[in-house]
C-alpha atoms as a PDB file:
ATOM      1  CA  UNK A   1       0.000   0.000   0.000  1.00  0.00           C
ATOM      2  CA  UNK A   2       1.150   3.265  -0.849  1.00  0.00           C
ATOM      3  CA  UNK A   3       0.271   6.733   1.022  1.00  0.00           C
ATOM      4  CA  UNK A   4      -0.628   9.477  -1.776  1.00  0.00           C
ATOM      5  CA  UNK A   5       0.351  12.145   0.544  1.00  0.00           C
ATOM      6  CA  UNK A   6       3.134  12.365   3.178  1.00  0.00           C
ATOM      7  CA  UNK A   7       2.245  12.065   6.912  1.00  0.00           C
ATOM      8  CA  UNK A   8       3.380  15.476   8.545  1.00  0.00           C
ATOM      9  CA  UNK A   9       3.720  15.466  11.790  1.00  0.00           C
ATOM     10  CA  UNK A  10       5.771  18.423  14.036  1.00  0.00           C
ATOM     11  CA  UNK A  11       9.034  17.292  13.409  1.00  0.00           C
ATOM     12  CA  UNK A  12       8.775  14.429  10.924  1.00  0.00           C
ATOM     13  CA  UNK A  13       7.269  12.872   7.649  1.00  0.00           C
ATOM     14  CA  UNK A  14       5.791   9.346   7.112  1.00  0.00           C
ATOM     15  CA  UNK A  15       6.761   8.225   3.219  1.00  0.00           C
ATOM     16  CA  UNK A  16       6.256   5.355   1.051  1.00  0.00           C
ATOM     17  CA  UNK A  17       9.358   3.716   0.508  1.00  0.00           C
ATOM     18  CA  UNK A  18      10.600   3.358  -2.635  1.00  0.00           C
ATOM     19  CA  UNK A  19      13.028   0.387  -3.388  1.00  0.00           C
ATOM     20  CA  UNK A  20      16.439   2.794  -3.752  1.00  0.00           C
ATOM     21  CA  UNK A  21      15.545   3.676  -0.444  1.00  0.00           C
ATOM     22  CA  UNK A  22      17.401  -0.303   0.152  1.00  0.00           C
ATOM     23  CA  UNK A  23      20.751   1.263  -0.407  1.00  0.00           C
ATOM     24  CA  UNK A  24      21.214   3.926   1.655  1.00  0.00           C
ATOM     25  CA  UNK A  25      21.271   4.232   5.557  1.00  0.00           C
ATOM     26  CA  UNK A  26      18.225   1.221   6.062  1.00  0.00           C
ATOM     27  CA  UNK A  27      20.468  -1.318   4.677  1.00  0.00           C
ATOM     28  CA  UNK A  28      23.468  -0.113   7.118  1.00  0.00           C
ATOM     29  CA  UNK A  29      20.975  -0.598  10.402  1.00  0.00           C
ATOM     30  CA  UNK A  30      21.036  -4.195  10.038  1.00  0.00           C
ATOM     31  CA  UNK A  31      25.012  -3.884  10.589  1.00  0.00           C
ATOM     32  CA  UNK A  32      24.082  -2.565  14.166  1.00  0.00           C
ATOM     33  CA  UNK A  33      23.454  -5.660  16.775  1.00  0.00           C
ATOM     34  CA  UNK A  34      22.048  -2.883  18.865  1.00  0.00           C
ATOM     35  CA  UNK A  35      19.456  -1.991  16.016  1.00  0.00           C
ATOM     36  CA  UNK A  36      18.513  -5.400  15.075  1.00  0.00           C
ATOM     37  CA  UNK A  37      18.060  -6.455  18.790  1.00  0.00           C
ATOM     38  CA  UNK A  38      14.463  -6.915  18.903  1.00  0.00           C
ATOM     39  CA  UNK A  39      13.723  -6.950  15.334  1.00  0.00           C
ATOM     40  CA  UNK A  40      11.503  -9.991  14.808  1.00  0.00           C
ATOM     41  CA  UNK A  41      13.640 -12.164  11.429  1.00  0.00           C
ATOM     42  CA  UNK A  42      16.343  -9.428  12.097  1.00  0.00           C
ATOM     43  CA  UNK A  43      19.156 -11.905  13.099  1.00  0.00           C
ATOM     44  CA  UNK A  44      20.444 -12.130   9.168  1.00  0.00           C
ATOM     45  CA  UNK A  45      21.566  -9.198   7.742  1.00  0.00           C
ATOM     46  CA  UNK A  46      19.331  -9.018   4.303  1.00  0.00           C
ATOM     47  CA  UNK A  47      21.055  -8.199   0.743  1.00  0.00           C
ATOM     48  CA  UNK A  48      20.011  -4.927  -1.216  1.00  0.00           C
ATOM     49  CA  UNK A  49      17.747  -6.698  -3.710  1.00  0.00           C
ATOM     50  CA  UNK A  50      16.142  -7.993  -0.543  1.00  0.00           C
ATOM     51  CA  UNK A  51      15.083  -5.511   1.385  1.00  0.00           C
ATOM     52  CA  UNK A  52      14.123  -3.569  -2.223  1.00  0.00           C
ATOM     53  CA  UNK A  53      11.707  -6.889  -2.490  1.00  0.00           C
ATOM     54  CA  UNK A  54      10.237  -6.618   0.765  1.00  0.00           C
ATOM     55  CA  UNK A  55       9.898  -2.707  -0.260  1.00  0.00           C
ATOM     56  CA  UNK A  56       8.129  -3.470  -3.357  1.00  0.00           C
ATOM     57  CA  UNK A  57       6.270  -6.365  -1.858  1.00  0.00           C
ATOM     58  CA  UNK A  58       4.939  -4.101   0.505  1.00  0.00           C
ATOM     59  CA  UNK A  59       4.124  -1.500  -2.052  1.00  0.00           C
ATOM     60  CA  UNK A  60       1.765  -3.584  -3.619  1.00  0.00           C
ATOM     61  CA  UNK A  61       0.243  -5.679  -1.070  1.00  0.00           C
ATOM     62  CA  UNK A  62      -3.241  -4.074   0.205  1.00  0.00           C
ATOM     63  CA  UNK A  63      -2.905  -5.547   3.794  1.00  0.00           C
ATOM     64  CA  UNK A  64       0.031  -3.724   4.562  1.00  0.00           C
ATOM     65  CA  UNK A  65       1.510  -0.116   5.049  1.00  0.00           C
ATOM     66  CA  UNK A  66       5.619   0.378   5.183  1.00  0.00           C
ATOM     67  CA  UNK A  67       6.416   4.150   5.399  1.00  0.00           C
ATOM     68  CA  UNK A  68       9.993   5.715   5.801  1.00  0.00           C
ATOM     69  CA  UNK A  69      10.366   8.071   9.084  1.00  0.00           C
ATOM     70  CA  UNK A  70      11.887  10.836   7.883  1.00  0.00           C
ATOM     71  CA  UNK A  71      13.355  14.501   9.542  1.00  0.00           C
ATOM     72  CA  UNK A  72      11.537  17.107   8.150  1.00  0.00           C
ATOM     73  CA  UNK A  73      13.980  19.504   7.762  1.00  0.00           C
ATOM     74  CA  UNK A  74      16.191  17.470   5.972  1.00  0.00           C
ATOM     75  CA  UNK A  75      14.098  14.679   4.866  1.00  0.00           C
ATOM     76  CA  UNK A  76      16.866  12.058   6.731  1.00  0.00           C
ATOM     77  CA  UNK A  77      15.731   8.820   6.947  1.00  0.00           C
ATOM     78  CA  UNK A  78      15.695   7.697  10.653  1.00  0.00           C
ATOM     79  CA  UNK A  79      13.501   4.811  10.481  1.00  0.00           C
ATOM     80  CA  UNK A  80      10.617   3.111   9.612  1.00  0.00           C
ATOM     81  CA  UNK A  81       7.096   2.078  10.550  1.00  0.00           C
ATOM     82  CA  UNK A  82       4.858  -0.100   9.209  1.00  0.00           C
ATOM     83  CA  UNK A  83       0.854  -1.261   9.943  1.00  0.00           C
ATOM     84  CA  UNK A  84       1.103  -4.565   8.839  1.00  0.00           C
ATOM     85  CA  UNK A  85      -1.260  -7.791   8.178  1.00  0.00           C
ATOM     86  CA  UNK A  86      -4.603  -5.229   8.020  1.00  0.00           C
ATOM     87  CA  UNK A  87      -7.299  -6.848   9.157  1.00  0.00           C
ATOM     88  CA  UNK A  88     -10.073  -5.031   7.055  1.00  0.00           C
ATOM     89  CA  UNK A  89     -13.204  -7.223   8.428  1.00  0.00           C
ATOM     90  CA  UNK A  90     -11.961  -7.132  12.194  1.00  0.00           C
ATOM     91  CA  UNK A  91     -10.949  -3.287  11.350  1.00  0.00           C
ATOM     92  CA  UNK A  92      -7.451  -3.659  12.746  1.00  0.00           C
ATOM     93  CA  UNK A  93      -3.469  -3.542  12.183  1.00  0.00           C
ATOM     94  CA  UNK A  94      -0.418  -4.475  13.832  1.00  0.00           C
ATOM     95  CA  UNK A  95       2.210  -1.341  13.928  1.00  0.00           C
ATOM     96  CA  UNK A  96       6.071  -2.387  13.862  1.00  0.00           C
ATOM     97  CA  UNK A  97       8.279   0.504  14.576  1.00  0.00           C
ATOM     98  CA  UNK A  98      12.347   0.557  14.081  1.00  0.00           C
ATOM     99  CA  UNK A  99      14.421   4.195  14.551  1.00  0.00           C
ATOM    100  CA  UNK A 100      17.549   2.376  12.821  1.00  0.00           C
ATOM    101  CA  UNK A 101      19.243   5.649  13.381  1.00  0.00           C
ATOM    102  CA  UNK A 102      20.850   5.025  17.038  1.00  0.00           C
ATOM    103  CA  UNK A 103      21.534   8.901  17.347  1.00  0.00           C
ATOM    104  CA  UNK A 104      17.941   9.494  17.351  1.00  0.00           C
ATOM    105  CA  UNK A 105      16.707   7.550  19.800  1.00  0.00           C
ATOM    106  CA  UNK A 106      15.504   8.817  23.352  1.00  0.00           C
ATOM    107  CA  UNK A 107      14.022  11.996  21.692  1.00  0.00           C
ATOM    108  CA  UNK A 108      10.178  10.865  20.934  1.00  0.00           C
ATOM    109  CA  UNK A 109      10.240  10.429  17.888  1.00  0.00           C
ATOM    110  CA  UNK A 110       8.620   6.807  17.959  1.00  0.00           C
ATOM    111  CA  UNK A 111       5.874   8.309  19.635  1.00  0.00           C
ATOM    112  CA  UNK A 112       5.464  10.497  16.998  1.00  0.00           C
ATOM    113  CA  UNK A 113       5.463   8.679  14.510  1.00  0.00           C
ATOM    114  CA  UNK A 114       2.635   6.195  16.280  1.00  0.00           C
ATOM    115  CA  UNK A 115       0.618   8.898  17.056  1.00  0.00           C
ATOM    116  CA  UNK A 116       0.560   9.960  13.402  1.00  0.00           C
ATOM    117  CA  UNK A 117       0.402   6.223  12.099  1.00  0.00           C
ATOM    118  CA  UNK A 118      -2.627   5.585  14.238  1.00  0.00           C
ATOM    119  CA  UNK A 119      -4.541   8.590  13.248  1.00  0.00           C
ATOM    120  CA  UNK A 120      -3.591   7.472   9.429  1.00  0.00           C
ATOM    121  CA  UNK A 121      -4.955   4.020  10.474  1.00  0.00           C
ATOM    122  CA  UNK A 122      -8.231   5.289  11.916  1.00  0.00           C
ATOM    123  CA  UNK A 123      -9.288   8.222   9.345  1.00  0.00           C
ATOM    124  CA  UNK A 124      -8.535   7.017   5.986  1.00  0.00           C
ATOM    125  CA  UNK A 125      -7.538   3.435   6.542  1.00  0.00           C
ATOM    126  CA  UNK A 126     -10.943   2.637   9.329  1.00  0.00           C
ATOM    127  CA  UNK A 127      -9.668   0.425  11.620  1.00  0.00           C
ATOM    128  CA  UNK A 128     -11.270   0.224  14.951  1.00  0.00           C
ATOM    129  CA  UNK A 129      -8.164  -0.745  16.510  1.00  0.00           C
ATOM    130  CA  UNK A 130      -4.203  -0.918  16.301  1.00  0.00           C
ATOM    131  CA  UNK A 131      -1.948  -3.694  18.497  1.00  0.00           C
ATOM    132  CA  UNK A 132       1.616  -4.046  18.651  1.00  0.00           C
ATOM    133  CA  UNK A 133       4.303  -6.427  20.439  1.00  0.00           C
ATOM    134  CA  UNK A 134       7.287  -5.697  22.094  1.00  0.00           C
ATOM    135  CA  UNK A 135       9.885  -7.671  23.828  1.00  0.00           C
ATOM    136  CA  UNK A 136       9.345  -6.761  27.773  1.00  0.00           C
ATOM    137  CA  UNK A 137      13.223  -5.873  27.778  1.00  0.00           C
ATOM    138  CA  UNK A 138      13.022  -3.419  24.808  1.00  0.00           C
ATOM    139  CA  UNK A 139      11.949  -0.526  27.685  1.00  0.00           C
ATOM    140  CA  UNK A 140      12.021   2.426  24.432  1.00  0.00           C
ATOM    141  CA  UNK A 141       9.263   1.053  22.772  1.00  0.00           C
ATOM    142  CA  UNK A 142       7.021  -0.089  25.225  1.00  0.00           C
ATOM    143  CA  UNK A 143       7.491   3.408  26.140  1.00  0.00           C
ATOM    144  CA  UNK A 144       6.717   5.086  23.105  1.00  0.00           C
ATOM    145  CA  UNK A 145       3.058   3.069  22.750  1.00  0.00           C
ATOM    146  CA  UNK A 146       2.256   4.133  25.803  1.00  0.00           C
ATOM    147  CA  UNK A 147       3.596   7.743  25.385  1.00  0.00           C
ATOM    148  CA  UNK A 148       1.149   7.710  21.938  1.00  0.00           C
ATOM    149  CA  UNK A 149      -2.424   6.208  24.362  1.00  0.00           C
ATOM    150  CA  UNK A 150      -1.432   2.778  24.146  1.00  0.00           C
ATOM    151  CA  UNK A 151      -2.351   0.636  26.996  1.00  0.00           C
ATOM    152  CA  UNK A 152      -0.247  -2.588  27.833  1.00  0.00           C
ATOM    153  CA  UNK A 153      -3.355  -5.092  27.481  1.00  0.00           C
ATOM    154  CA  UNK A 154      -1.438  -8.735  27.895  1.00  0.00           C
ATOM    155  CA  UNK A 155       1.973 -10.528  28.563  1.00  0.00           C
ATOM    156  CA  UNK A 156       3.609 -13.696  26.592  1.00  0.00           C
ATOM    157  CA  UNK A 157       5.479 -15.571  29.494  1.00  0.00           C
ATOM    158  CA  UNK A 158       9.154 -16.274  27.529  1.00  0.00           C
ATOM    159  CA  UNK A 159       7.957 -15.410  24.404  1.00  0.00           C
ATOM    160  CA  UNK A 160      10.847 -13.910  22.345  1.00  0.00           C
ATOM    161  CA  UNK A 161      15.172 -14.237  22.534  1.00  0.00           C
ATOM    162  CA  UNK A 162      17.471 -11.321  24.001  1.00  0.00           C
ATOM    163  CA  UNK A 163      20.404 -12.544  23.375  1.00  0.00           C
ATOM    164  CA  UNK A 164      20.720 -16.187  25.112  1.00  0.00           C
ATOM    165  CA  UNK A 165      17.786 -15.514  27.648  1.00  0.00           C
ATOM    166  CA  UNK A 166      13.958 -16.030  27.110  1.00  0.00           C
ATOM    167  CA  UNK A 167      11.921 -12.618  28.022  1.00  0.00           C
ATOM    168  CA  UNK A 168       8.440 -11.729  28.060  1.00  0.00           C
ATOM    169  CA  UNK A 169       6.611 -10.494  24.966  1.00  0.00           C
ATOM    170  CA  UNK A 170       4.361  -7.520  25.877  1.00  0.00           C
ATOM    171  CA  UNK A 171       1.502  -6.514  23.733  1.00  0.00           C
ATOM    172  CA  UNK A 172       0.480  -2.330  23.394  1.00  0.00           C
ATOM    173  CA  UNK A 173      -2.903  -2.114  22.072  1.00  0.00           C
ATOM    174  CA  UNK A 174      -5.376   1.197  21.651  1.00  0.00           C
ATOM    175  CA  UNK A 175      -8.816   1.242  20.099  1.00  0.00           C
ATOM    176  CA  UNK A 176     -10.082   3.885  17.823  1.00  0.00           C
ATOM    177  CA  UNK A 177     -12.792   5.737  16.487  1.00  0.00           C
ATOM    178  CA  UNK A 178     -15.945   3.906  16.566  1.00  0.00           C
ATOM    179  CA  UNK A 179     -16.850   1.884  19.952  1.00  0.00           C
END
């Protein structure tokens, strides 16, 4: 799925991918053990022509939504965020969120860029509700859902790998619009 129009927020704009986008600084993040931590398939560092197939594939597929996180001042790609496996007669989406840009993180800007996924998800795309699951030791994210209305709604006892230890999988979840 592809978003006619950028998603603006204060600082930052949600874009569609496009495959060159595989190239530059995305491809690099997967070079970072401390980016790829908590990625979920993020243990093998994927080619160029992959990652511009899973760009395209996402492009066309009408379940799912991959948009670039970009500065908006300099249009700098800092990560990504995606709502994906769309749910259209349950009206709901998972959102995946990676800053691959370590300087970047601790300043919000996963919160923004839920906040402004999840209106995009309600308005235009009319989903009733938006979930998303984090490893219980990944404390950034589970912050940012909660900083953008999430509510922690349910815990997976040793769900997911950190490194050689099994930890807790904790799923965000906020309802929208309708009730």
């Amino acid at each position: 799925m592809i978003v006619e129009t950028p998603l603006a927020t204060q600082r930052l704009l949600l874009d569609t991918l496009t495959p060159q986008t595989a190239s530059g600084s995305y491809a690099s993040w997967f070079s970072d053990p401390y980016v790829t931590r908590f990625i979920e398939g993020g243990r093998e560092k994927p080619s160029s022509e992959e990652l511009e197939q899973y760009i395209s594939g996402m492009n066309e597929s009408p379940y799912d939504l991959l948009l670039g996180i970009f500065m908006q001042d300099t249009r700098t790609h800092i990560g990504n965020i995606k709502i994906g496996s769309i749910d259209r007669f349950h009206k709901r989406g998972d959102i995946g969120l990676l800053i691959g840009e370590r300087s970047q993180w601790g300043k919000g800007y996963g919160s923004e860029a839920i906040g402004a996924v999840t209106e995009y998800a309600e308005k235009p795309l009319g989903l009733r509700r938006v979930f998303a699951g984090c490893h219980a030791t990944n404390a950034g994210s589970v912050a940012a859902f909660v900083k953008a209305g999430f509510e922690i709604e349910g815990r997976m006892r040793e769900h997911a790998r950190d490194g050689d230890t099994f930890v807790d999988g904790i799923i965000v979840g906020k309802r929208l619009g309708e009730r």
